[in-house]
C-alpha atoms as a PDB file:
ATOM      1  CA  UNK A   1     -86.801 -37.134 -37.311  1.00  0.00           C
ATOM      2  CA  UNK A   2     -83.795 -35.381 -39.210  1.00  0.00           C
ATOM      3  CA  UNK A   3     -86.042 -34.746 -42.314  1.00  0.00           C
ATOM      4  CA  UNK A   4     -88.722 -32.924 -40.763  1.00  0.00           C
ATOM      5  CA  UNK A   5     -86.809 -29.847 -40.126  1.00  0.00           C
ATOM      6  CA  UNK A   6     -84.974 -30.222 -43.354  1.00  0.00           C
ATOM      7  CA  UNK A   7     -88.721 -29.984 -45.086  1.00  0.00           C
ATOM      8  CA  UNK A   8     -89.910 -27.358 -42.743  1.00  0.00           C
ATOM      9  CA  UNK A   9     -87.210 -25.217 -42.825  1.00  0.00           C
ATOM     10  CA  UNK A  10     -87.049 -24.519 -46.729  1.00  0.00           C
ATOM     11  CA  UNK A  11     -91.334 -24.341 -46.486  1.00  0.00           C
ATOM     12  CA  UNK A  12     -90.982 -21.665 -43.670  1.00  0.00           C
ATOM     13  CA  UNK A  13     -88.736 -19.527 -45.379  1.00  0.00           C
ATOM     14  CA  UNK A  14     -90.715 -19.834 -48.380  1.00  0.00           C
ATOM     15  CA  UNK A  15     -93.888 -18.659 -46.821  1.00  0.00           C
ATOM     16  CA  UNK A  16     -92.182 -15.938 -45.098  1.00  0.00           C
ATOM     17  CA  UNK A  17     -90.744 -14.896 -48.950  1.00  0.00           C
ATOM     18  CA  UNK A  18     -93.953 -14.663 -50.528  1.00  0.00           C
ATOM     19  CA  UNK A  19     -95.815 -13.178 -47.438  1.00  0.00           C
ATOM     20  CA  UNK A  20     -93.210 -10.480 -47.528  1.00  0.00           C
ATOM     21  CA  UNK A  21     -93.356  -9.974 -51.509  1.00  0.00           C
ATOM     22  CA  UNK A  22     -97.395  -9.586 -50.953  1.00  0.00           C
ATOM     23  CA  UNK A  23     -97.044  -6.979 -48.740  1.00  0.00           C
ATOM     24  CA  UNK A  24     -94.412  -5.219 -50.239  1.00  0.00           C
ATOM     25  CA  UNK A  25     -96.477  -5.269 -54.125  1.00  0.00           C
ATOM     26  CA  UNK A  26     -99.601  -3.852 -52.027  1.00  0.00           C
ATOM     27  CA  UNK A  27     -97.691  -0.867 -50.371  1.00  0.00           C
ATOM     28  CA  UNK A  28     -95.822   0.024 -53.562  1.00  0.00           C
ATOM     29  CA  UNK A  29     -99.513   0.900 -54.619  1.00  0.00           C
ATOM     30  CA  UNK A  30    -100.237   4.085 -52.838  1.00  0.00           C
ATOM     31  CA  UNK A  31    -100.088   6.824 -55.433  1.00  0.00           C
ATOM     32  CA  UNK A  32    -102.790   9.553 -55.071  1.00  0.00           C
ATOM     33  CA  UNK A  33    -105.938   8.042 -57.163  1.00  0.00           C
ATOM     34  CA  UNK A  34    -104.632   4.410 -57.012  1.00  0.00           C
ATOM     35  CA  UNK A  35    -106.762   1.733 -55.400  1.00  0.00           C
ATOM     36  CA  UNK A  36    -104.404   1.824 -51.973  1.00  0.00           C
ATOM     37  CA  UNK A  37    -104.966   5.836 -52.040  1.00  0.00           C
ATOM     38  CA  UNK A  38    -108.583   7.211 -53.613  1.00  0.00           C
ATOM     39  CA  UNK A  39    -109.122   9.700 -54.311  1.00  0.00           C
ATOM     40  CA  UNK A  40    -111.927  11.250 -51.608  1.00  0.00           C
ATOM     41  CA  UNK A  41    -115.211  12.435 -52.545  1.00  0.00           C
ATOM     42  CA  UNK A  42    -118.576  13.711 -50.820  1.00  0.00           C
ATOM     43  CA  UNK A  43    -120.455  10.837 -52.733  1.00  0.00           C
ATOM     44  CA  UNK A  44    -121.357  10.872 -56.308  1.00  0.00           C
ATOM     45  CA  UNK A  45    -121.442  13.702 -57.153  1.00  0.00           C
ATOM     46  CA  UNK A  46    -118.570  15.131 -55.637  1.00  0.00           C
ATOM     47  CA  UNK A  47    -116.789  12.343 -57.897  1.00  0.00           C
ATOM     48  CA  UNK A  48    -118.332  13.415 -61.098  1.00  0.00           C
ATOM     49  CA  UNK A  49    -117.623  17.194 -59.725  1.00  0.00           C
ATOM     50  CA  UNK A  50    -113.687  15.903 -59.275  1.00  0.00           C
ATOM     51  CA  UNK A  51    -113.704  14.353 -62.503  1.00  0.00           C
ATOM     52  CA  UNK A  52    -114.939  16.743 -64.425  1.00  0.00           C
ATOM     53  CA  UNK A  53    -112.374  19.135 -63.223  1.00  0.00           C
ATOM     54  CA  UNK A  54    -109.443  17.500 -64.361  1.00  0.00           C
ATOM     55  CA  UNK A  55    -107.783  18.255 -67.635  1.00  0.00           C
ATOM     56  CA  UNK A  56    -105.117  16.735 -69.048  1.00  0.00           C
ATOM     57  CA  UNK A  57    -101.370  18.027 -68.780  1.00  0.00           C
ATOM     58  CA  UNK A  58    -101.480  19.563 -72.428  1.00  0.00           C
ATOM     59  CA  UNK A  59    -104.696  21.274 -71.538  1.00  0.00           C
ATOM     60  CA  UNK A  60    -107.420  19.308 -73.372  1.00  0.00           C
ATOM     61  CA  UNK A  61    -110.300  17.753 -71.671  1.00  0.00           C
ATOM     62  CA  UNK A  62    -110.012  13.881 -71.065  1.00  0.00           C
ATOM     63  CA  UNK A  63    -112.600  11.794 -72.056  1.00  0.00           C
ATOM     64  CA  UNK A  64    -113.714   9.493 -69.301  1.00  0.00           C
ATOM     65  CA  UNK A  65    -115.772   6.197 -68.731  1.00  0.00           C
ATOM     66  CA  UNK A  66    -117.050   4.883 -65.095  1.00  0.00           C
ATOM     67  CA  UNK A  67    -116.205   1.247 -64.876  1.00  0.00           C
ATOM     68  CA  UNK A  68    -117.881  -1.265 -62.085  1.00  0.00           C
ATOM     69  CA  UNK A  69    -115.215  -2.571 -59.686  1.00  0.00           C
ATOM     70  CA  UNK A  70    -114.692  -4.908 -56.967  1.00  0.00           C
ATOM     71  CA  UNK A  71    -111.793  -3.136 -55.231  1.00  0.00           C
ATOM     72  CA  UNK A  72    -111.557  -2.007 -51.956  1.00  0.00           C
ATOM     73  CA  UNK A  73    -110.619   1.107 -50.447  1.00  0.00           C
ATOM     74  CA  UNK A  74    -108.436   1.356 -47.318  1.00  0.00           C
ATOM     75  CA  UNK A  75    -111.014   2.704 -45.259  1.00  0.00           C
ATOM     76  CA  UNK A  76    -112.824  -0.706 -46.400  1.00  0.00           C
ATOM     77  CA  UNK A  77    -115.797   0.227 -48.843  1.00  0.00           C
ATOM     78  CA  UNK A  78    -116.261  -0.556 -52.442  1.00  0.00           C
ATOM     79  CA  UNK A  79    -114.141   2.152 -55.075  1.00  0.00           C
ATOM     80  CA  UNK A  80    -115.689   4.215 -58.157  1.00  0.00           C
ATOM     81  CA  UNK A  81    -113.336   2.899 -61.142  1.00  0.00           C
ATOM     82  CA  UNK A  82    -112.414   6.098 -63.643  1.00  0.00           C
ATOM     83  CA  UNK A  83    -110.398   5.564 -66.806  1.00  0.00           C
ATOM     84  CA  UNK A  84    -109.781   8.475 -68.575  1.00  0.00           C
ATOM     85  CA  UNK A  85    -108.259   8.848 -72.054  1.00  0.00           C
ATOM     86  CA  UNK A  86    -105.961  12.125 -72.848  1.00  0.00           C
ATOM     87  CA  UNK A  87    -105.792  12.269 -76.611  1.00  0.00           C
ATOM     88  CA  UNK A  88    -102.067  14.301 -77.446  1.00  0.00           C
ATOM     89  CA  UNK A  89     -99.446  13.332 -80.199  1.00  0.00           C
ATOM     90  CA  UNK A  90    -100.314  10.204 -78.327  1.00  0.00           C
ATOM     91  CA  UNK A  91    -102.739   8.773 -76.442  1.00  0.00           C
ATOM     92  CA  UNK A  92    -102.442   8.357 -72.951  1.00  0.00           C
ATOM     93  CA  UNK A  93    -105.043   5.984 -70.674  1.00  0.00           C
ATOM     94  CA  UNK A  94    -105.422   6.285 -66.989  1.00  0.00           C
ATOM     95  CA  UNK A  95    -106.980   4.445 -64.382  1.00  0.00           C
ATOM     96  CA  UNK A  96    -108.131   6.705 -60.745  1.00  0.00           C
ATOM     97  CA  UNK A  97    -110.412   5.133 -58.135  1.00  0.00           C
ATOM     98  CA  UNK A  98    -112.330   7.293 -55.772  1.00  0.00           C
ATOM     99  CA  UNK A  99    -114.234   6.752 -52.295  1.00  0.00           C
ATOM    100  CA  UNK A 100    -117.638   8.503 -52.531  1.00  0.00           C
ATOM    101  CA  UNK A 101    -117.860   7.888 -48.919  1.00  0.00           C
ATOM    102  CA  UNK A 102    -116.517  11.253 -46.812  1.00  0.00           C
ATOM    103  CA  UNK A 103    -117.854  14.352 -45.933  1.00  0.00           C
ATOM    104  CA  UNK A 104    -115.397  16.606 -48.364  1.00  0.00           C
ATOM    105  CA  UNK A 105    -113.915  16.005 -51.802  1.00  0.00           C
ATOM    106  CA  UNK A 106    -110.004  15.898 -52.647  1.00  0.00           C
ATOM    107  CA  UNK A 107    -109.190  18.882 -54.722  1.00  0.00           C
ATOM    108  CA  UNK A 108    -105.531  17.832 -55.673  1.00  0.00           C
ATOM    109  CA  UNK A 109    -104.973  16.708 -59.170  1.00  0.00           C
ATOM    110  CA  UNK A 110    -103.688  12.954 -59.494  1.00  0.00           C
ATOM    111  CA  UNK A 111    -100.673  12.805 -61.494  1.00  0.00           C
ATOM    112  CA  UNK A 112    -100.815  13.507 -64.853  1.00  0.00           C
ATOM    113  CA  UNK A 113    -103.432  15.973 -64.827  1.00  0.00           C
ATOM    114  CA  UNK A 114    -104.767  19.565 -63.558  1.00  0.00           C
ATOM    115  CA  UNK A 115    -107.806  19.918 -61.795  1.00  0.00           C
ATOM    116  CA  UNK A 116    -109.221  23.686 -61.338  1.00  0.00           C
ATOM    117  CA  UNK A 117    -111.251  22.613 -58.306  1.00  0.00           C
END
């Protein structure tokens, strides 16, 4: 009986560890535009509207691809998946994900961009 709690003790812990890690790697991922914080959009084209309003920090207009995803939002319905490409002295590629489901569209710029909305 004296090795059962030595081989549930260490397994416990262990499953508390990783729980713990899990969680804490899924709320690290909240910025604005990230899969744990879409950006908000009345439908599809309220998306397009908000994507086509960004510009990149020097100015120039990013050049942008729609990508089919299987993520899920927070409010628990399938995300739009953006990359966008901001040609400078280098290039820069980022990734925003947007819920077409609400009844108003975000007009904040995500980080790294502008948005004139």
């Amino acid at each position: 009986m004296d090795t059962l709690p030595s081989v549930l003790f260490p397994t416990l812990i262990l499953s508390l560890i990783l729980s713990t890690g899990a969680a804490f790697a899924e709320s690290t991922d909240q910025a604005f535009g990230s899969a744990g914080n879409p950006v908000k959009t009345r439908g599809a084209s309220g998306a397009s509207d908000y994507i086509n309003s960004l510009d990149c920090e020097n100015g120039a207009i990013p050049e942008y691809r729609h990508e089919n995803t299987t993520e899920t939002g927070p409010f628990g319905r399938k995300l739009d998946k953006y990359v966008l490409r901001c040609a400078a002295e280098s290039v820069e590629m980022f990734t925003i994900y947007v819920d077409t489901n609400h009844d108003e569209t975000d007009t904040e710029a995500v980080k790294g961009f502008t948005s004139w909305m």
